[in-house]
C-alpha atoms as a PDB file:
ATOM      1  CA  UNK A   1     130.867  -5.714 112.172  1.00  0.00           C
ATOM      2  CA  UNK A   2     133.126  -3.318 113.996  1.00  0.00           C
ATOM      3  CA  UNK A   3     133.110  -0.986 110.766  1.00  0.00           C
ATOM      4  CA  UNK A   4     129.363  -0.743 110.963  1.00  0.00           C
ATOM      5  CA  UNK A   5     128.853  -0.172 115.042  1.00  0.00           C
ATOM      6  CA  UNK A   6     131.578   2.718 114.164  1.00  0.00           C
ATOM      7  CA  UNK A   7     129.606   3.926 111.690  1.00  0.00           C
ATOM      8  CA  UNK A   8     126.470   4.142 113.987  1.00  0.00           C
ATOM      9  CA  UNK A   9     127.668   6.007 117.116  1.00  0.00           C
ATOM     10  CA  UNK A  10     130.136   8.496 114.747  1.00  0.00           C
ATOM     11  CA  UNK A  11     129.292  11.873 112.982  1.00  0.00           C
ATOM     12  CA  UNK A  12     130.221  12.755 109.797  1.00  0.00           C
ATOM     13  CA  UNK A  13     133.353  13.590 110.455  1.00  0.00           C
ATOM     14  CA  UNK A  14     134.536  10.137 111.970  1.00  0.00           C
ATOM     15  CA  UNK A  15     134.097  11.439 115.752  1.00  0.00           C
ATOM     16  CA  UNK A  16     132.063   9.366 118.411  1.00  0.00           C
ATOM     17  CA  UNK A  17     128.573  11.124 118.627  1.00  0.00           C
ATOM     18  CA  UNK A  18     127.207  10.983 121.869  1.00  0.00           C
ATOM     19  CA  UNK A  19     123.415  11.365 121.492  1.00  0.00           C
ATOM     20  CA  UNK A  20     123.971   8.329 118.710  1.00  0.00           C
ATOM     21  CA  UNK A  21     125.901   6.102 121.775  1.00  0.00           C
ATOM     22  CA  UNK A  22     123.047   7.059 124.285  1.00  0.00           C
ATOM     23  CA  UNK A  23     120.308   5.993 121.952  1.00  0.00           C
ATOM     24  CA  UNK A  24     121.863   2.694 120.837  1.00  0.00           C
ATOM     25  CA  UNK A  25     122.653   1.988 124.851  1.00  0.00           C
ATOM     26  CA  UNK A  26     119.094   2.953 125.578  1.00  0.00           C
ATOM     27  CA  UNK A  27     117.411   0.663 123.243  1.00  0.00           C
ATOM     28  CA  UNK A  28     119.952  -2.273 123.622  1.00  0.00           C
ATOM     29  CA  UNK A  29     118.850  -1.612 127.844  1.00  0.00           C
ATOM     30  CA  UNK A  30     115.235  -1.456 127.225  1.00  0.00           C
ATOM     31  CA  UNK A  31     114.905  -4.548 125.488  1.00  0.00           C
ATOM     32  CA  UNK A  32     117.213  -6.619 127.195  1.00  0.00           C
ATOM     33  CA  UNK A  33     115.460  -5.584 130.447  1.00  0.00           C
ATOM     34  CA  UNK A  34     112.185  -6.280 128.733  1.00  0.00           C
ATOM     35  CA  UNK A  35     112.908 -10.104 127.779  1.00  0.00           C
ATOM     36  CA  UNK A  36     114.689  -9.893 131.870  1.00  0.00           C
ATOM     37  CA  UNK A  37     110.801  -9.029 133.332  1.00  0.00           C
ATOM     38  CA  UNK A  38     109.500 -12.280 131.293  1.00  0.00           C
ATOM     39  CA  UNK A  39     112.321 -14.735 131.364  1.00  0.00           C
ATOM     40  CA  UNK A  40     113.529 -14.184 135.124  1.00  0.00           C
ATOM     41  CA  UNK A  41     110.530 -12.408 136.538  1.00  0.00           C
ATOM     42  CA  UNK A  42     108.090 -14.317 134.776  1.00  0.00           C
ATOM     43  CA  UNK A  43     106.038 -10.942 133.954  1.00  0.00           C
ATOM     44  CA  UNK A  44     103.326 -11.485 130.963  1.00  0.00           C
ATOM     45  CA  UNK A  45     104.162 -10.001 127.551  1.00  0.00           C
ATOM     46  CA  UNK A  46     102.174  -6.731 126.795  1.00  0.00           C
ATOM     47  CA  UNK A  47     103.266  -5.693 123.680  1.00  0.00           C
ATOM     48  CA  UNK A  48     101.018  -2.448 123.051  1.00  0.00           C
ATOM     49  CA  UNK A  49     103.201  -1.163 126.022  1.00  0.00           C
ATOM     50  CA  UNK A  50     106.356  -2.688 124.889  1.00  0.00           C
ATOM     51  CA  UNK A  51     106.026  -1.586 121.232  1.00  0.00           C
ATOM     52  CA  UNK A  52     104.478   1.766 122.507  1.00  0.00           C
ATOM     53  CA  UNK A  53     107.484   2.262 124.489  1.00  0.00           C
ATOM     54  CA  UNK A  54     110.329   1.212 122.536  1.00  0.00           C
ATOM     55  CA  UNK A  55     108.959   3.490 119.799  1.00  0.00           C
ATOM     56  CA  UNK A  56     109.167   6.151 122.002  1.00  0.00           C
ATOM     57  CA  UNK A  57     112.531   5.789 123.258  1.00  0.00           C
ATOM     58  CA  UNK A  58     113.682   5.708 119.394  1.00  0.00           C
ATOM     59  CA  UNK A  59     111.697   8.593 118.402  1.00  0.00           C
ATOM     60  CA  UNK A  60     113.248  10.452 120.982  1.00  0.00           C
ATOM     61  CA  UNK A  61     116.805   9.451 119.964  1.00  0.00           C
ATOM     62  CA  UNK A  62     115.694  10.108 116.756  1.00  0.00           C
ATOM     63  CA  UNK A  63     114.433  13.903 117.834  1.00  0.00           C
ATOM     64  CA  UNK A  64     116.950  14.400 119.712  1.00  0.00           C
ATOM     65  CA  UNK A  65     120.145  13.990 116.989  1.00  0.00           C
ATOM     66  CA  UNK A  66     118.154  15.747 114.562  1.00  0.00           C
ATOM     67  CA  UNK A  67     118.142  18.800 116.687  1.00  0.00           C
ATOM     68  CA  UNK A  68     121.810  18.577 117.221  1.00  0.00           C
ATOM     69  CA  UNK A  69     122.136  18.013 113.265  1.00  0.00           C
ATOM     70  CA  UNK A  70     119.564  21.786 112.994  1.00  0.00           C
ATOM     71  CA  UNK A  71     121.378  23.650 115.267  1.00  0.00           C
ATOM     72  CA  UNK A  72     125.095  22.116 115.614  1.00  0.00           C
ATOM     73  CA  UNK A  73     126.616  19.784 117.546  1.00  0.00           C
ATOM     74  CA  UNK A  74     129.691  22.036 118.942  1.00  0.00           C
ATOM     75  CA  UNK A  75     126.869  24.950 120.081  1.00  0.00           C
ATOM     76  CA  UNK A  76     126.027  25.237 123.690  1.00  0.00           C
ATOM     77  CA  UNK A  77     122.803  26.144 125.156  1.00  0.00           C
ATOM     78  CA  UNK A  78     123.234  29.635 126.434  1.00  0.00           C
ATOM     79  CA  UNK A  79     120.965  30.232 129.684  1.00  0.00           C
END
């Protein structure tokens, strides 16, 4: 199991990717505080927002490490 989360959140290289950690972080957060609004809160369920949402935050994780893939991920943006 270690292997594999390893495997996730690194590049090719065997180095820790960053956008990779952020994205996994950000979709472990958003569902664990989604089940938090109906468990503790007691919140109804809407899942067109909840699915509508959680596909966005992938999409953009998504997005965002294939642009660092394009254009490198040792480049910096240059003002």
């Amino acid at each position: 199991m270690r292997r594999f989360l390893h495997e996730i959140v690194s590049d090719a290289a065997g180095r820790s990717d960053g956008m990779a950690l952020l994205s996994v972080l950000g979709v472990l957060s958003y569902i664990c505080l989604g089940v938090f609004a109906v468990v503790v809160r007691g919140q109804l369920f809407a899942p067109e927002a909840y699915g509508m949402g959680l596909g966005s935050a992938i999409a953009a994780g998504a997005f965002g490490m294939g642009l660092k893939a394009r254009f490198g991920g040792n480049s910096r943006c240059q003002p």
